[in-house]
N, C-alpha and C. Protein backbone atom coordinates (compact mmCIF):
# COMPACT_ATOMS: atom_id res chain seq x y z
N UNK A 1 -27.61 -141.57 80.10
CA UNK A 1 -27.66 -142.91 80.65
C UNK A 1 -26.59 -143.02 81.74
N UNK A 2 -26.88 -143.60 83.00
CA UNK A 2 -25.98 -143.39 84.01
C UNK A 2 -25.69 -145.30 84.25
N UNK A 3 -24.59 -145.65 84.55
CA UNK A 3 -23.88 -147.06 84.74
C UNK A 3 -23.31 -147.06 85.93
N UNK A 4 -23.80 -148.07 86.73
CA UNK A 4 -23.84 -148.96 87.90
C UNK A 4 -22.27 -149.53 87.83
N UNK A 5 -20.93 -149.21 88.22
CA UNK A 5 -19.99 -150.04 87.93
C UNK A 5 -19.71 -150.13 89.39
N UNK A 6 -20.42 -150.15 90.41
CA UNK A 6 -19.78 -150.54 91.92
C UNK A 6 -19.58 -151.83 92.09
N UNK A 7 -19.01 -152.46 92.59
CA UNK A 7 -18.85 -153.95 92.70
C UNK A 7 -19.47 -154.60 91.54
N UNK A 8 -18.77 -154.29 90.10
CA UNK A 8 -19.11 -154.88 88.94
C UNK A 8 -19.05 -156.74 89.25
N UNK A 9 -19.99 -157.42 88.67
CA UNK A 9 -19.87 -158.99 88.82
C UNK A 9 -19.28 -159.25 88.05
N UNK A 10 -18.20 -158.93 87.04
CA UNK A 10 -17.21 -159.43 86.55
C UNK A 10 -16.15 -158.18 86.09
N UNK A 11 -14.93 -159.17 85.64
CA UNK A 11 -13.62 -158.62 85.71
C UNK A 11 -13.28 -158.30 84.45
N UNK A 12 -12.84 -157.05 84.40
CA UNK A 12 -12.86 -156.40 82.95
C UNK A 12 -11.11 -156.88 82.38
N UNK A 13 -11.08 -157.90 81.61
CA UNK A 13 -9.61 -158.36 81.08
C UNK A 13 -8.47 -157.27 80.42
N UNK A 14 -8.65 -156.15 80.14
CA UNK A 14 -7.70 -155.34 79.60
C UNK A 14 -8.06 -155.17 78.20
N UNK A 15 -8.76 -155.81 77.60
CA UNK A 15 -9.13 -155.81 75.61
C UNK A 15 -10.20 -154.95 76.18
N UNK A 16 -11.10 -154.40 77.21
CA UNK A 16 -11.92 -153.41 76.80
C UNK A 16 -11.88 -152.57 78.62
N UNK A 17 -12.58 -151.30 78.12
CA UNK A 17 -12.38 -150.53 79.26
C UNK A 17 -13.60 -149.97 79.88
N UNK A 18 -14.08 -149.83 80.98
CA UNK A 18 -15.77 -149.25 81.48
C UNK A 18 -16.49 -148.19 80.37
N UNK A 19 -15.32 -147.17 80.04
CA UNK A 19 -15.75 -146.37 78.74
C UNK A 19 -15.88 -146.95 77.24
N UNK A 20 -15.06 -147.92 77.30
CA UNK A 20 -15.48 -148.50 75.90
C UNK A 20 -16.63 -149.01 75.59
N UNK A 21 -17.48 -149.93 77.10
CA UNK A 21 -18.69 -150.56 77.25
C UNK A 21 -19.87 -149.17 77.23
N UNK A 22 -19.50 -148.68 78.01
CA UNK A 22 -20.22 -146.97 77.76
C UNK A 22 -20.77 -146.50 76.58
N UNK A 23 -19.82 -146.12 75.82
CA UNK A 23 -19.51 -145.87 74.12
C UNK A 23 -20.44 -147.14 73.48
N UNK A 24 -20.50 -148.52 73.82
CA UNK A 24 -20.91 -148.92 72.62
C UNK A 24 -23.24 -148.91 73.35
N UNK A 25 -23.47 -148.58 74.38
CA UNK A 25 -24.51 -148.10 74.59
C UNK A 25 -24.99 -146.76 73.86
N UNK A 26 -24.26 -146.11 73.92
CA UNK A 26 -23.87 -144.49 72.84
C UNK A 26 -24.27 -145.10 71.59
N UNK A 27 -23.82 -145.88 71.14
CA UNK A 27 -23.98 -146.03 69.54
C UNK A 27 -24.81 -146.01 69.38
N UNK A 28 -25.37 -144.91 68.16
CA UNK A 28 -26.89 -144.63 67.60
C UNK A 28 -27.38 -146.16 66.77
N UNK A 29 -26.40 -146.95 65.92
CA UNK A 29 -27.33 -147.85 65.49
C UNK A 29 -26.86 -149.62 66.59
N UNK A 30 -26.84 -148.95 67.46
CA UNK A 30 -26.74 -150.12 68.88
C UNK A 30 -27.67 -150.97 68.37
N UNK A 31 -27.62 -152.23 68.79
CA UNK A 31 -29.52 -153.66 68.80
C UNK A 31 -29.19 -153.48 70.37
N UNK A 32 -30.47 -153.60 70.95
CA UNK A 32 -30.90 -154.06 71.92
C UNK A 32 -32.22 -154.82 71.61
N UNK A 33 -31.71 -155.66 72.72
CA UNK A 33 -32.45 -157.18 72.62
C UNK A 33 -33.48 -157.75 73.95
N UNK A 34 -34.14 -157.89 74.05
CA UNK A 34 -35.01 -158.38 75.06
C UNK A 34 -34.85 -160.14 74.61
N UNK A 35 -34.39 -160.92 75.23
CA UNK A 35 -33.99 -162.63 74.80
C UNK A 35 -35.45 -163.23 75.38
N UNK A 36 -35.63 -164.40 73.84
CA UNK A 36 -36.98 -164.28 74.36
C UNK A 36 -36.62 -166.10 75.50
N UNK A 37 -35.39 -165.87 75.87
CA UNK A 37 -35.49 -167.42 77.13
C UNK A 37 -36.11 -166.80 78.34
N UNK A 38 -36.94 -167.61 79.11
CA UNK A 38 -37.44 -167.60 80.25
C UNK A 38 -36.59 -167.03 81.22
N UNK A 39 -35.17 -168.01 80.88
CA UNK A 39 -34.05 -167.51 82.11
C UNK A 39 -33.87 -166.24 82.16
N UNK A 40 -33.67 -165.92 81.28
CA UNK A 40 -33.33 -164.10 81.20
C UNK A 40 -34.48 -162.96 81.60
N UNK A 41 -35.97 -163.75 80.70
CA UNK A 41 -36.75 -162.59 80.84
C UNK A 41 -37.28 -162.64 82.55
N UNK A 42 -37.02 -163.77 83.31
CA UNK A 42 -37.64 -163.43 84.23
C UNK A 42 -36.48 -162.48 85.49
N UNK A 43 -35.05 -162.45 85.41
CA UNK A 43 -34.11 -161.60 85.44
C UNK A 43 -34.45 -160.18 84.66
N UNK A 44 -34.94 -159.77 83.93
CA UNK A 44 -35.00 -158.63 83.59
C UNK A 44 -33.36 -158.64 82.72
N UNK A 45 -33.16 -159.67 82.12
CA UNK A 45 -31.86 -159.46 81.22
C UNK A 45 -32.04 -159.12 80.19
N UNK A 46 -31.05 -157.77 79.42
CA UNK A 46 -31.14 -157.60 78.56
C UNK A 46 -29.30 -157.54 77.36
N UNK A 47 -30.02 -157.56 76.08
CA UNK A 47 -28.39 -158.08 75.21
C UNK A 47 -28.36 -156.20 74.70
N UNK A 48 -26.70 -155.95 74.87
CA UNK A 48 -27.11 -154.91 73.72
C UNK A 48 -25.71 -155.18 73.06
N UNK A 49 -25.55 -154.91 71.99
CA UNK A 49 -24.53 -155.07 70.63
C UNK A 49 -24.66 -153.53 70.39
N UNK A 50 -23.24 -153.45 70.28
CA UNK A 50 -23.10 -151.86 69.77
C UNK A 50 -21.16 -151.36 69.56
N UNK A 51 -20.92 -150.65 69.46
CA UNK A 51 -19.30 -150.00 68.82
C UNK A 51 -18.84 -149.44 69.49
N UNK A 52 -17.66 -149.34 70.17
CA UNK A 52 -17.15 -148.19 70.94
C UNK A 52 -16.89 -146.94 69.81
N UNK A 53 -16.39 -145.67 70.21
CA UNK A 53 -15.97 -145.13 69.68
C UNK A 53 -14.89 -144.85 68.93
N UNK A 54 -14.14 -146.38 69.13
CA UNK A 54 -12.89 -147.03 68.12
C UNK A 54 -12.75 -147.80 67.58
N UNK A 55 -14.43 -147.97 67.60
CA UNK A 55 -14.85 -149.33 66.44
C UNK A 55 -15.19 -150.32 66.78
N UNK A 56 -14.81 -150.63 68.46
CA UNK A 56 -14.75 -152.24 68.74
C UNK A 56 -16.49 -152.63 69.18
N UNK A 57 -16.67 -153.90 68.22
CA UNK A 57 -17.85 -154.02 68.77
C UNK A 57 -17.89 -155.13 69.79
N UNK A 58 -19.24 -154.14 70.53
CA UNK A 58 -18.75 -155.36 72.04
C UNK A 58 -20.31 -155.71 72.39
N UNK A 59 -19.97 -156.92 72.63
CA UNK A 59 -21.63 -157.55 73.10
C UNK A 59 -22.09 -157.50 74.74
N UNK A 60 -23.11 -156.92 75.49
CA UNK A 60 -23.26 -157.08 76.82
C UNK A 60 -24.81 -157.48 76.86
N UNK A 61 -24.43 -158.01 78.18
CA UNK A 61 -25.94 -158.84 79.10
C UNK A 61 -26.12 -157.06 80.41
N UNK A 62 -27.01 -157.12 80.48
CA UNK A 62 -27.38 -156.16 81.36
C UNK A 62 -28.60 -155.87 82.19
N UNK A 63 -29.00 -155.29 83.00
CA UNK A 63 -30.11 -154.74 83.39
C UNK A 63 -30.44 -153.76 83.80
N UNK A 64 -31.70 -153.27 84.00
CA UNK A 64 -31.85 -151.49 84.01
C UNK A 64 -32.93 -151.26 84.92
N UNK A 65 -33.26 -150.32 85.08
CA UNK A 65 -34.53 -149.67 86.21
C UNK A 65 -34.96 -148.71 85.42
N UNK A 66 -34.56 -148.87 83.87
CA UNK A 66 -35.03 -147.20 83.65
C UNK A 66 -34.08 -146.21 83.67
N UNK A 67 -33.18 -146.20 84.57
CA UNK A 67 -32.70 -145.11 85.03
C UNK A 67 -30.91 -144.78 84.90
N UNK A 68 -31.17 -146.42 85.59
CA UNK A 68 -29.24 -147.05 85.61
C UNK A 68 -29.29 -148.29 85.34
N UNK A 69 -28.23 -148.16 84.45
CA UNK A 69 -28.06 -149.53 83.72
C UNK A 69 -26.73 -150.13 84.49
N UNK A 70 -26.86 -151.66 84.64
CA UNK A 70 -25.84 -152.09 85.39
C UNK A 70 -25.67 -153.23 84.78
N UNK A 71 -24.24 -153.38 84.41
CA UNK A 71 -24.01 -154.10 83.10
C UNK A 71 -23.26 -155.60 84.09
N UNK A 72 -23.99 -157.02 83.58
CA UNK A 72 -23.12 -157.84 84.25
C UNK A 72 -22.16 -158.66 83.27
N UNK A 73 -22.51 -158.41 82.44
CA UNK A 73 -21.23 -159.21 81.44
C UNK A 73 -20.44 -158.53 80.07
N UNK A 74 -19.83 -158.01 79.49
CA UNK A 74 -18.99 -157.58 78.56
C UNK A 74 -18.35 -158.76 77.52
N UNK A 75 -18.11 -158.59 76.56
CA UNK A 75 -17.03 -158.93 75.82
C UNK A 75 -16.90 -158.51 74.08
N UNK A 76 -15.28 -158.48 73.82
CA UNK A 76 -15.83 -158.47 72.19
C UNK A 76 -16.21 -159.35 71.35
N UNK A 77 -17.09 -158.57 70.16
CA UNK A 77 -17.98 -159.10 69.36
C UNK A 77 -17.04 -160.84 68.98
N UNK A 78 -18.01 -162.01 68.73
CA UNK A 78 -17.10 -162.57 68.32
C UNK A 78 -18.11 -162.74 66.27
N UNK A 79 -17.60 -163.42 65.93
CA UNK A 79 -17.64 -163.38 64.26
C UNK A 79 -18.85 -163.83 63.80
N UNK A 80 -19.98 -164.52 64.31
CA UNK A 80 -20.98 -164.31 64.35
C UNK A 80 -22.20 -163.53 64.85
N UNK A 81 -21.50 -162.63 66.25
CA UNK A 81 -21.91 -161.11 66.77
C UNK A 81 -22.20 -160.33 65.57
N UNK A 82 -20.77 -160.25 65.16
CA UNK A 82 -20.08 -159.13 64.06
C UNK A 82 -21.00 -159.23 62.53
N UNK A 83 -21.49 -160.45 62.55
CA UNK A 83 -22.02 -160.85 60.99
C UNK A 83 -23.73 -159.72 61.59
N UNK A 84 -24.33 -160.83 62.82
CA UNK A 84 -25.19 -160.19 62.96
C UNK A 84 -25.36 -158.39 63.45
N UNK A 85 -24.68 -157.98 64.00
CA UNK A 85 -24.69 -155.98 63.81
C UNK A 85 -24.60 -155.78 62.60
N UNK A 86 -23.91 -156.06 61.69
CA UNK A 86 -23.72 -155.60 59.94
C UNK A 86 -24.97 -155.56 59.63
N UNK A 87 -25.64 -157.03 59.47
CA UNK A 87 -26.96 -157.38 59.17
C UNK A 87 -28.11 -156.57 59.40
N UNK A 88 -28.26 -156.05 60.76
CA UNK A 88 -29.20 -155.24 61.23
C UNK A 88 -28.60 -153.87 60.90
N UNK A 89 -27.84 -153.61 60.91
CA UNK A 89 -26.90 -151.68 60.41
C UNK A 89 -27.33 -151.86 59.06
N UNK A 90 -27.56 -152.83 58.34
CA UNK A 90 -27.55 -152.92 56.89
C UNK A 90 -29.40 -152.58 56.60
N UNK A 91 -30.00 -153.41 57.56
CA UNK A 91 -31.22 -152.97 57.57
C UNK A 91 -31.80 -151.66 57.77
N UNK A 92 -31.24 -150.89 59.10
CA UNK A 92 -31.78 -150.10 59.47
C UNK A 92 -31.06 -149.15 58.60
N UNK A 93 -30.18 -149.30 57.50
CA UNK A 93 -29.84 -148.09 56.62
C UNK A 93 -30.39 -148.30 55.04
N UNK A 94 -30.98 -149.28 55.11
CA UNK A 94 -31.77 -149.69 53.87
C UNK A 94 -33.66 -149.57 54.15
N UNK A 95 -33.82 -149.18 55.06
CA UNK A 95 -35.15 -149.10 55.41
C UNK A 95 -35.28 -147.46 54.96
């Protein structure tokens, strides 16, 4: 998977790093989300929830071609993020 970070549309605060957002695309039990609002789907926006490789889970808005993904928003999970990844990790290891 190759990432678009040239003139990123937002400013990465120091709690996470381009590789950390990287890493949590990496994560094998990542959600990705297609949102079913109008606003988004007609943007081609997509959610993905997933872990860096130090645990942190971080939620992003993004979009893709397929090819390259170019991420426009970041942040970490907040406590209802966090409830919902458990939830679905809990599923997809109980299935």
């Amino acid at each position: 998977m190759e990432f678009d970070w040239n003139n990123s549309p937002f400013a990465l605060d120091g709690s996470l790093t381009e590789r950390d957002i990287e890493e949590s695309f990496e994560d094998p039990f990542a959600v990705r989300l297609l949102p079913d609002s109008p606003r988004f789907a007609v943007q081609s926006r997509y959610f993905n929830f997933g872990r860096s490789a130090s645990g942190t889970g971080i939620f992003s808005v993004y979009r893709t071609n397929g090819r390259v993904v170019r991420v426009i928003c970041s942040r970490v999970f907040t406590d209802a993020e966090e409830y919902f990844y458990q939830r679905k990790l809990k599923q997809m290891l109980d299935s």
